[in-house]
Protein backbone atom coordinates (compact mmCIF):
# COMPACT_ATOMS: atom_id res chain seq x y z
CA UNK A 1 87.09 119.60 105.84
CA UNK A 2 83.62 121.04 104.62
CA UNK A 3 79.96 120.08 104.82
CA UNK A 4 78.93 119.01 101.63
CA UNK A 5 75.94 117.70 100.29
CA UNK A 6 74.92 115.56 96.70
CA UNK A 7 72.38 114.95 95.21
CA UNK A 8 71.54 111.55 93.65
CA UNK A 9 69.39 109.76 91.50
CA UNK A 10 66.54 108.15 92.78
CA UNK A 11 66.21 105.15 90.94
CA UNK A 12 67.90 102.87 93.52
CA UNK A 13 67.37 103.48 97.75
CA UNK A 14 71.00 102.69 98.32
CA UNK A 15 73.49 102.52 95.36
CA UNK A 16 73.77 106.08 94.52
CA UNK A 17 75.07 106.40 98.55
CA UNK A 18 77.64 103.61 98.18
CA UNK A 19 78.10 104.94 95.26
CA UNK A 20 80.04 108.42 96.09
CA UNK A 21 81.12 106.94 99.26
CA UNK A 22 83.43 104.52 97.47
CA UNK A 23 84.80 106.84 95.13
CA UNK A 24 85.75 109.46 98.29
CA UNK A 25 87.66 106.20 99.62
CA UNK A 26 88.71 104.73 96.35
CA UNK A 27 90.21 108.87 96.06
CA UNK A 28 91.87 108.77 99.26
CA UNK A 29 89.31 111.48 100.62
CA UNK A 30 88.39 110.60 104.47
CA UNK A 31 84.89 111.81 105.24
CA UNK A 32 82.59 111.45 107.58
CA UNK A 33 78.63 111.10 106.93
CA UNK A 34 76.06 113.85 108.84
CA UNK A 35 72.88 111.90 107.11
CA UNK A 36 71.18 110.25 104.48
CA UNK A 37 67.78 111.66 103.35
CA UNK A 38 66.03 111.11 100.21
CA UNK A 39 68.47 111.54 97.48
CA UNK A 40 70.64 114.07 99.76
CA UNK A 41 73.80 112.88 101.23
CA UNK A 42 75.54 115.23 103.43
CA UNK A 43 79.06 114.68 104.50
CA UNK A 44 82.07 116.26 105.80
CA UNK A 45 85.19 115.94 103.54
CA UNK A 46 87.46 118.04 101.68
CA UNK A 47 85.49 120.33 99.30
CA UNK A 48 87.60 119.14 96.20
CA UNK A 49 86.57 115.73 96.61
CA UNK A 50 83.81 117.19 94.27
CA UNK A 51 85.44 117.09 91.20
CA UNK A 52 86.51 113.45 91.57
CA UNK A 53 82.71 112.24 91.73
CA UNK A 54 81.63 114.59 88.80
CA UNK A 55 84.53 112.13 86.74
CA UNK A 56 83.84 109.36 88.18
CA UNK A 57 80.13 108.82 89.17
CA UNK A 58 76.96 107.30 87.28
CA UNK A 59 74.54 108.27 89.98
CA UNK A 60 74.85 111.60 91.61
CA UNK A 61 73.68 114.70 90.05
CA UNK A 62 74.91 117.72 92.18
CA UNK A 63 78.05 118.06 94.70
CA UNK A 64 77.30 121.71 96.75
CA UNK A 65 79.40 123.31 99.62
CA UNK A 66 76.67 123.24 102.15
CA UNK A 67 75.84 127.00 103.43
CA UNK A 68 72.81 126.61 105.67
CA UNK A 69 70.22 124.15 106.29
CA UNK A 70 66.89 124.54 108.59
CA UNK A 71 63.27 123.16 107.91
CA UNK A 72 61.03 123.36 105.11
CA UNK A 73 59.02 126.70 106.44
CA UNK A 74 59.31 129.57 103.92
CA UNK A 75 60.00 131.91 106.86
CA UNK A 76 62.78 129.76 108.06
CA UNK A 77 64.30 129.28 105.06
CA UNK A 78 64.13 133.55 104.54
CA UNK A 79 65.50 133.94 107.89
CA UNK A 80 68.48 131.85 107.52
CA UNK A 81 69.65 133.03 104.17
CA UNK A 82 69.61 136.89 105.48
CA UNK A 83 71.86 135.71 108.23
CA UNK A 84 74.46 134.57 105.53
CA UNK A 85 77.22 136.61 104.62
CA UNK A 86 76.66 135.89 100.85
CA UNK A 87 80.55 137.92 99.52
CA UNK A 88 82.03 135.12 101.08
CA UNK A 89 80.99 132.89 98.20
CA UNK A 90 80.11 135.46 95.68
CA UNK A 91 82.54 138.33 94.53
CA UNK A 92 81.94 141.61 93.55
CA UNK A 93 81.16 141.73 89.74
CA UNK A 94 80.52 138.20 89.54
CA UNK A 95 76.96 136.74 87.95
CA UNK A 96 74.90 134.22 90.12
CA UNK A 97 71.82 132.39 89.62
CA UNK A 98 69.60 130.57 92.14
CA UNK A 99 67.76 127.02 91.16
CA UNK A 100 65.65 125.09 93.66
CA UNK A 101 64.86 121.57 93.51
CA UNK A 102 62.36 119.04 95.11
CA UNK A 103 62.46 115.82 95.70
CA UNK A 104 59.76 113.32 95.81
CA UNK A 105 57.36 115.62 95.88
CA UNK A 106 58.62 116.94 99.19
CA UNK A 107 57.36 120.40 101.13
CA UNK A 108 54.49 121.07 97.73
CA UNK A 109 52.96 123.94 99.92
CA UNK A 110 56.40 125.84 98.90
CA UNK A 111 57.22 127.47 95.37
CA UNK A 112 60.78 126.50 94.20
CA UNK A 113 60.40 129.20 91.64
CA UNK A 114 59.34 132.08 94.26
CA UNK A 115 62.21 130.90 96.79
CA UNK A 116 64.51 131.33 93.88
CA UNK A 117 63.24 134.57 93.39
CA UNK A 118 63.29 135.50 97.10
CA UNK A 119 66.92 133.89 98.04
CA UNK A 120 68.32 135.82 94.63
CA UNK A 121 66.66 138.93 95.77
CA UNK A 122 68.92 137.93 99.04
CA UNK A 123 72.12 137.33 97.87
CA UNK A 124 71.45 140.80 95.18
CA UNK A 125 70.90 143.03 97.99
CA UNK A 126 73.92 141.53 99.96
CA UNK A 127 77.25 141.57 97.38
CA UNK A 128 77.73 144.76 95.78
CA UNK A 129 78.19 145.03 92.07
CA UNK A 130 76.10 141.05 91.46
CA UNK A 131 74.06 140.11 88.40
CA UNK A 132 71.72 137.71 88.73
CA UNK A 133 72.55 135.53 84.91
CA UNK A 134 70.29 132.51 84.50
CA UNK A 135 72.19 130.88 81.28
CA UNK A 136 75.77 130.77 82.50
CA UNK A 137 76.05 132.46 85.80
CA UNK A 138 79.71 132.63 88.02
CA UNK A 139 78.18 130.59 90.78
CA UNK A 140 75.21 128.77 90.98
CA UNK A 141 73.46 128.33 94.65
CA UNK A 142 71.31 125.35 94.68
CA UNK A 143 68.43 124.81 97.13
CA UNK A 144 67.21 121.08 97.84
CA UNK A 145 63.45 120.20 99.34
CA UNK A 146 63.36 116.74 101.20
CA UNK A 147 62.21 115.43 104.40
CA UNK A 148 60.66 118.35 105.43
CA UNK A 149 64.23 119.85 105.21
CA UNK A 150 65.49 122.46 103.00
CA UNK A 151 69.34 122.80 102.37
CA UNK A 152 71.32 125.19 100.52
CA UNK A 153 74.59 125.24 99.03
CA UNK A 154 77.07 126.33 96.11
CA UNK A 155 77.42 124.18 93.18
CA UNK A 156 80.99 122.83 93.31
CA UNK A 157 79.74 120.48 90.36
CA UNK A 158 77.09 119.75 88.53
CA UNK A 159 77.09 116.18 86.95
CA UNK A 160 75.01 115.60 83.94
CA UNK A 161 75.91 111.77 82.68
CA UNK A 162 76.06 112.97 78.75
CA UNK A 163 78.74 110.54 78.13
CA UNK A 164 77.19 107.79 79.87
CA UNK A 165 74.25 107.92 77.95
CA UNK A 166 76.51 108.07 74.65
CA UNK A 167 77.90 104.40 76.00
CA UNK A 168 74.81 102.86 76.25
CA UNK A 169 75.19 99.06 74.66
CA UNK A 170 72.95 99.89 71.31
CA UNK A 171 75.40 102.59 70.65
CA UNK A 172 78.20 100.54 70.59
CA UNK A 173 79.80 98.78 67.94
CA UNK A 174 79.21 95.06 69.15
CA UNK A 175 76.07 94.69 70.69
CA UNK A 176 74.05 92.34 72.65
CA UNK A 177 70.86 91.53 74.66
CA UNK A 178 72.32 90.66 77.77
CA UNK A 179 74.66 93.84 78.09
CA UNK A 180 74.86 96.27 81.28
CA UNK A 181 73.81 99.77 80.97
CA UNK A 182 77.13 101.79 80.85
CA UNK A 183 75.52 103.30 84.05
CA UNK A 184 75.17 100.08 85.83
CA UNK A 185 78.59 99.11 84.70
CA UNK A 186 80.22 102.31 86.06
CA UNK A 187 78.76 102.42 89.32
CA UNK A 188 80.11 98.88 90.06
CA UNK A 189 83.22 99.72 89.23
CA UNK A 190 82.94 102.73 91.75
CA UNK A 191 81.64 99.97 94.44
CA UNK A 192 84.71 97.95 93.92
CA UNK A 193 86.72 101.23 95.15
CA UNK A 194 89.11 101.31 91.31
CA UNK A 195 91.75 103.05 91.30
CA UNK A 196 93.30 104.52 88.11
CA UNK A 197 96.28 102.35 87.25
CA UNK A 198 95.28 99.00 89.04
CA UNK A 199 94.67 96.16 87.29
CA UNK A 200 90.73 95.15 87.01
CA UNK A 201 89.57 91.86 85.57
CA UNK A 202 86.23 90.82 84.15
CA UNK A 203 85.94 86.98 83.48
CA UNK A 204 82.92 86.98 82.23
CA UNK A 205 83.60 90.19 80.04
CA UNK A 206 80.77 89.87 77.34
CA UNK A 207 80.24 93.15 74.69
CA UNK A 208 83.21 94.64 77.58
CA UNK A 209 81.18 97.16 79.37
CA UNK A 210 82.37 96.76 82.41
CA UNK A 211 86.21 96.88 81.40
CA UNK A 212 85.06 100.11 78.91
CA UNK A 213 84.20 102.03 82.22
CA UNK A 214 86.86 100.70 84.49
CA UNK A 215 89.17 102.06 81.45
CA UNK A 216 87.57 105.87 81.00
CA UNK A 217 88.61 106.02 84.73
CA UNK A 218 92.31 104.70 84.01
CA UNK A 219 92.43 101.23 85.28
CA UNK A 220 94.84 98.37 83.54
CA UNK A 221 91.89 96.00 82.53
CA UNK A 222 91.46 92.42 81.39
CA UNK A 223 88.61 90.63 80.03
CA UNK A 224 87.89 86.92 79.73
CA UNK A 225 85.06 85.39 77.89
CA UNK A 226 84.52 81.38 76.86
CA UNK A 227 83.01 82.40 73.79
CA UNK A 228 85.38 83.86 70.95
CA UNK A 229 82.75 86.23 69.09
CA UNK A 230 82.28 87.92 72.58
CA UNK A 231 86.01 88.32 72.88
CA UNK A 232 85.91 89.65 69.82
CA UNK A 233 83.34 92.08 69.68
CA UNK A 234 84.30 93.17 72.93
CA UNK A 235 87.88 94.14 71.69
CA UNK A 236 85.77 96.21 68.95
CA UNK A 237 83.88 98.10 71.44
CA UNK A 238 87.48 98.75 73.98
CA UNK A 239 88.96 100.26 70.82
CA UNK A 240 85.86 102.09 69.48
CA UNK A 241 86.33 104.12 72.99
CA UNK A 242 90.30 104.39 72.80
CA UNK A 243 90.96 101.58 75.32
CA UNK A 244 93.62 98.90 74.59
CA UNK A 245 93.63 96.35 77.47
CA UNK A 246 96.68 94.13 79.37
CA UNK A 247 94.66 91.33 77.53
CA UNK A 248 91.31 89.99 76.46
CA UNK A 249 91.48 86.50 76.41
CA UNK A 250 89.45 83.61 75.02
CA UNK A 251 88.63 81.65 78.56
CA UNK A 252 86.84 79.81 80.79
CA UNK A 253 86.65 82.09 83.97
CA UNK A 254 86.69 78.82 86.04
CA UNK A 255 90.17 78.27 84.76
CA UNK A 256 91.89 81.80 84.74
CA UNK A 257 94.64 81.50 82.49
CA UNK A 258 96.79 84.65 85.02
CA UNK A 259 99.21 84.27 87.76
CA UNK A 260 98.08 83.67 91.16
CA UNK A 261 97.54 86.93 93.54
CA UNK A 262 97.66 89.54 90.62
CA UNK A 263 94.36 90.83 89.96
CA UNK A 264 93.52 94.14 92.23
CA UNK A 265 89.92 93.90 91.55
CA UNK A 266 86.95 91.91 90.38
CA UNK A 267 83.70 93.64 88.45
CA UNK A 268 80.97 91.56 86.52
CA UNK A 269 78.00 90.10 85.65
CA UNK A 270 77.91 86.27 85.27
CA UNK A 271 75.47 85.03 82.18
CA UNK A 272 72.02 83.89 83.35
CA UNK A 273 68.96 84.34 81.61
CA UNK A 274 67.97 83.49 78.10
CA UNK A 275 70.17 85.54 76.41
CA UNK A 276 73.27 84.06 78.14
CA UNK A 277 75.37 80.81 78.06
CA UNK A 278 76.16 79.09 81.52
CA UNK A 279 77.81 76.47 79.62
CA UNK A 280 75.84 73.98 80.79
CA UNK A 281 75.70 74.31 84.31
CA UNK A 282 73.16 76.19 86.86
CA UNK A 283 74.17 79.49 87.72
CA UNK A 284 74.79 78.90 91.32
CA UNK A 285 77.36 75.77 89.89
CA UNK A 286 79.06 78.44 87.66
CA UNK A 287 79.21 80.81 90.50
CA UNK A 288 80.65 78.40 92.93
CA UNK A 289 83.51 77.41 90.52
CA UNK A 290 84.34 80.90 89.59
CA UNK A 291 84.70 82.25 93.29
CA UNK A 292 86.86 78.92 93.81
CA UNK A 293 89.20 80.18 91.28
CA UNK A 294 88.93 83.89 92.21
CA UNK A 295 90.20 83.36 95.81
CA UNK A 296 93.31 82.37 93.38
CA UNK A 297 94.39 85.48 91.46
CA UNK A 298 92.86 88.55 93.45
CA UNK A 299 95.39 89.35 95.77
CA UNK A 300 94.77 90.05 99.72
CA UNK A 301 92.77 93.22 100.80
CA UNK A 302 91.31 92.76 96.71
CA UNK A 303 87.94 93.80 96.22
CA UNK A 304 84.97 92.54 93.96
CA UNK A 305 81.86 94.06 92.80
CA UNK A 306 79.43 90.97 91.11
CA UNK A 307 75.98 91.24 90.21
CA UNK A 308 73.72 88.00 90.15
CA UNK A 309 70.14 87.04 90.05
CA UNK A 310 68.53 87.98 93.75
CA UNK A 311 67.44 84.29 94.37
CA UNK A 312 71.24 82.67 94.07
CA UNK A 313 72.39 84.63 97.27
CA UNK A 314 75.83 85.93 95.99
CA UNK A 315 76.31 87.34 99.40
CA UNK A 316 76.60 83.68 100.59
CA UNK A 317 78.50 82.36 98.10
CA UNK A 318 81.25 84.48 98.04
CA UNK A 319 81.70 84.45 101.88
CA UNK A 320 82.51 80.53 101.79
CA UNK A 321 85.67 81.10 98.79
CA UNK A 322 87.41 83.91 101.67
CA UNK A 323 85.37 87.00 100.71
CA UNK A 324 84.23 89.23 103.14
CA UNK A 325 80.96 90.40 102.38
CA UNK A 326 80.43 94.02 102.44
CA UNK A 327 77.23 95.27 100.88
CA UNK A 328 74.52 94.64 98.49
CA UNK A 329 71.99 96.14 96.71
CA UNK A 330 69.09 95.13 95.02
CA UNK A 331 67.81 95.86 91.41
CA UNK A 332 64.47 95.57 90.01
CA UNK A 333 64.80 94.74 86.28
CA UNK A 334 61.72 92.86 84.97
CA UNK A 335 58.85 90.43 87.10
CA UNK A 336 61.30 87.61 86.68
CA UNK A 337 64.73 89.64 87.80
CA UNK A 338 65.87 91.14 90.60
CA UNK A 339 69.91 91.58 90.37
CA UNK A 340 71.79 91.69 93.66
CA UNK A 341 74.84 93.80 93.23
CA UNK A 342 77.05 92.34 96.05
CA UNK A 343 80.29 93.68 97.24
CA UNK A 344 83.24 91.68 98.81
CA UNK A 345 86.63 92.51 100.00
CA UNK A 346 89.28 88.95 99.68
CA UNK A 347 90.39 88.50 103.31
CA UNK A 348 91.86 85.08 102.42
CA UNK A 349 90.62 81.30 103.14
């Protein structure tokens, strides 16, 4: 086990934290959480847990081995870096390079620039036969402001989200207003705790986002939607990205056309708004029938990851059909939206 720390986005207060803690457990990697600060998450947990977020997350940015951490006073931070032993991460005739970052306008009395320079200076002095490199250094050390705190650590990955960006619904070949962002899409999938190989259903599967991402990562997938164009273009955009789904089926999600207990997990967004059919019924009436039918396919110990208008309480829907509730979180989208992202785990009725 090591201290880690990553970095996340700031968009959200809370998904990015779900976020990588469900893919350690959806991994198999046991951890164990030292603290939560503003976009810094520092845990304890087997260092090579980092390269299963870096393929798997839409919300963190940076996974580092955690070296030191003290408060945000320049002499501090000097202080503890000279008591490192810096050629125990950094080998003779290897190139390094030091980047700082704030957050949130944290600690603005201190340069990140000059404590790059400084901590470099550091490290130069301490390993024999070093280069500092800037464009495509051996090791990178990475130094986070927040909180008054200041940690440092080396960059065990560094997670830039090219791909997701390239998935984004107006780049697909079937498009349509009511689509998740691929980054939305991914991260539920990572809340439901996928694992490659299990078998993921979206009933209400729409342009197939959802089952796109749950794909990439190497889940069996299966998509309903009532309305055959959807079906349809959603096929289009599976193949477009090389994924053939179990099935993608022309259906009424109320009325799952699959056998009883077989379904590992549950990710989607229901239609509501104006760019959606609810075929005819309130959302809350379309939600209630579909988690009376879910409790029928998603086996025992199944998890589900839905995302519904804040004002429908999703959380208390779900928990009346057999589903433990387990978390939500809260998105701003427009004046008139706020989506909760709820997540359950089927404990049976």
């Amino acid at each position: 086990m090591a201290r880690l720390f990553f970095l996340v986005s700031g968009e959200n207060p809370t998904l990015p934290f779900s976020e990588v803690k469900s893919i350690l457990s959806a991994e198999g990697y046991g951890y164990h959480i030292l603290g939560e600060l503003s976009q810094l998450l520092r845990v304890e947990a087997d260092a090579k847990c980092a390269e299963a977020v870096k393929f798997r997350s839409a919300l963190a940015r940076e996974c580092c081995l955690e070296i030191f951490c003290c408060g945000a006073v320049v002499n501090e931070i000097i202080s503890s870096a000279e008591r490192v032993d810096f050629a125990e991460f950094l080998s003779s005739g290897e190139t390094f390079a030091v980047r700082v970052f704030r957050v949130r306008g944290a600690s603005p009395h201190i340069s990140c620039l000059a404590l790059e320079r400084i901590i470099g200076g550091i490290i130069f002095r301490g390993v024999r036969d070093t280069k500092v490199y800037l464009k495509n250094p051996n090791k990178t050390f990475v130094g986070i402001l927040t909180d008054n705190m200041f940690f440092f650590g080396l960059r065990l990955a560094e997670i830039k989200h090219k791909d997701l960006s390239e998935r984004r619904p107006r780049r697909r070949v079937f498009f349509h207003p009511s689509a998740l962002t691929a980054k939305i899409a991914r991260c539920m999938v990572n809340l439901a705790q996928a694992r490659a190989g299990e078998l993921l259903l979206d009933p209400f599967c729409g342009t197939g986002g959802i089952l796109i991402e749950a794909g990439l990562i190497g889940c069996r997938t299966i998509g309903f939607d009532i309305k055959r164009f959807m079906a349809e273009g959603s096929m289009k955009n599976l193949r477009f990205f090389g994924i053939e789904p179990e099935a993608l089926i022309v259906a009424d999600a109320r009325l799952p056309p699959i056998s009883p207990n077989s379904v590992d997990r549950i990710v989607t967004d229901p239609p509501y708004g104006t760019a959606a059919t609810t075929m005819g019924l309130t959302t809350r009436e379309l939600l209630e029938s579909f988690f009376s039918s879910a409790s029928d396919i998603i086996r025992e110990g199944g998890m589900m990851c839905i995302a519904a208008p804040k004002d429908i309480r999703v959380h208390e829907i779900g928990q009346r059909y057999g589903f433990k509730h387990l978390e939500s979180h809260f998105i701003y989208v427009h004046r008139r939206l706020t989506r909760e992202v709820a997540v359950f785990r089927y404990c049976g009725e």
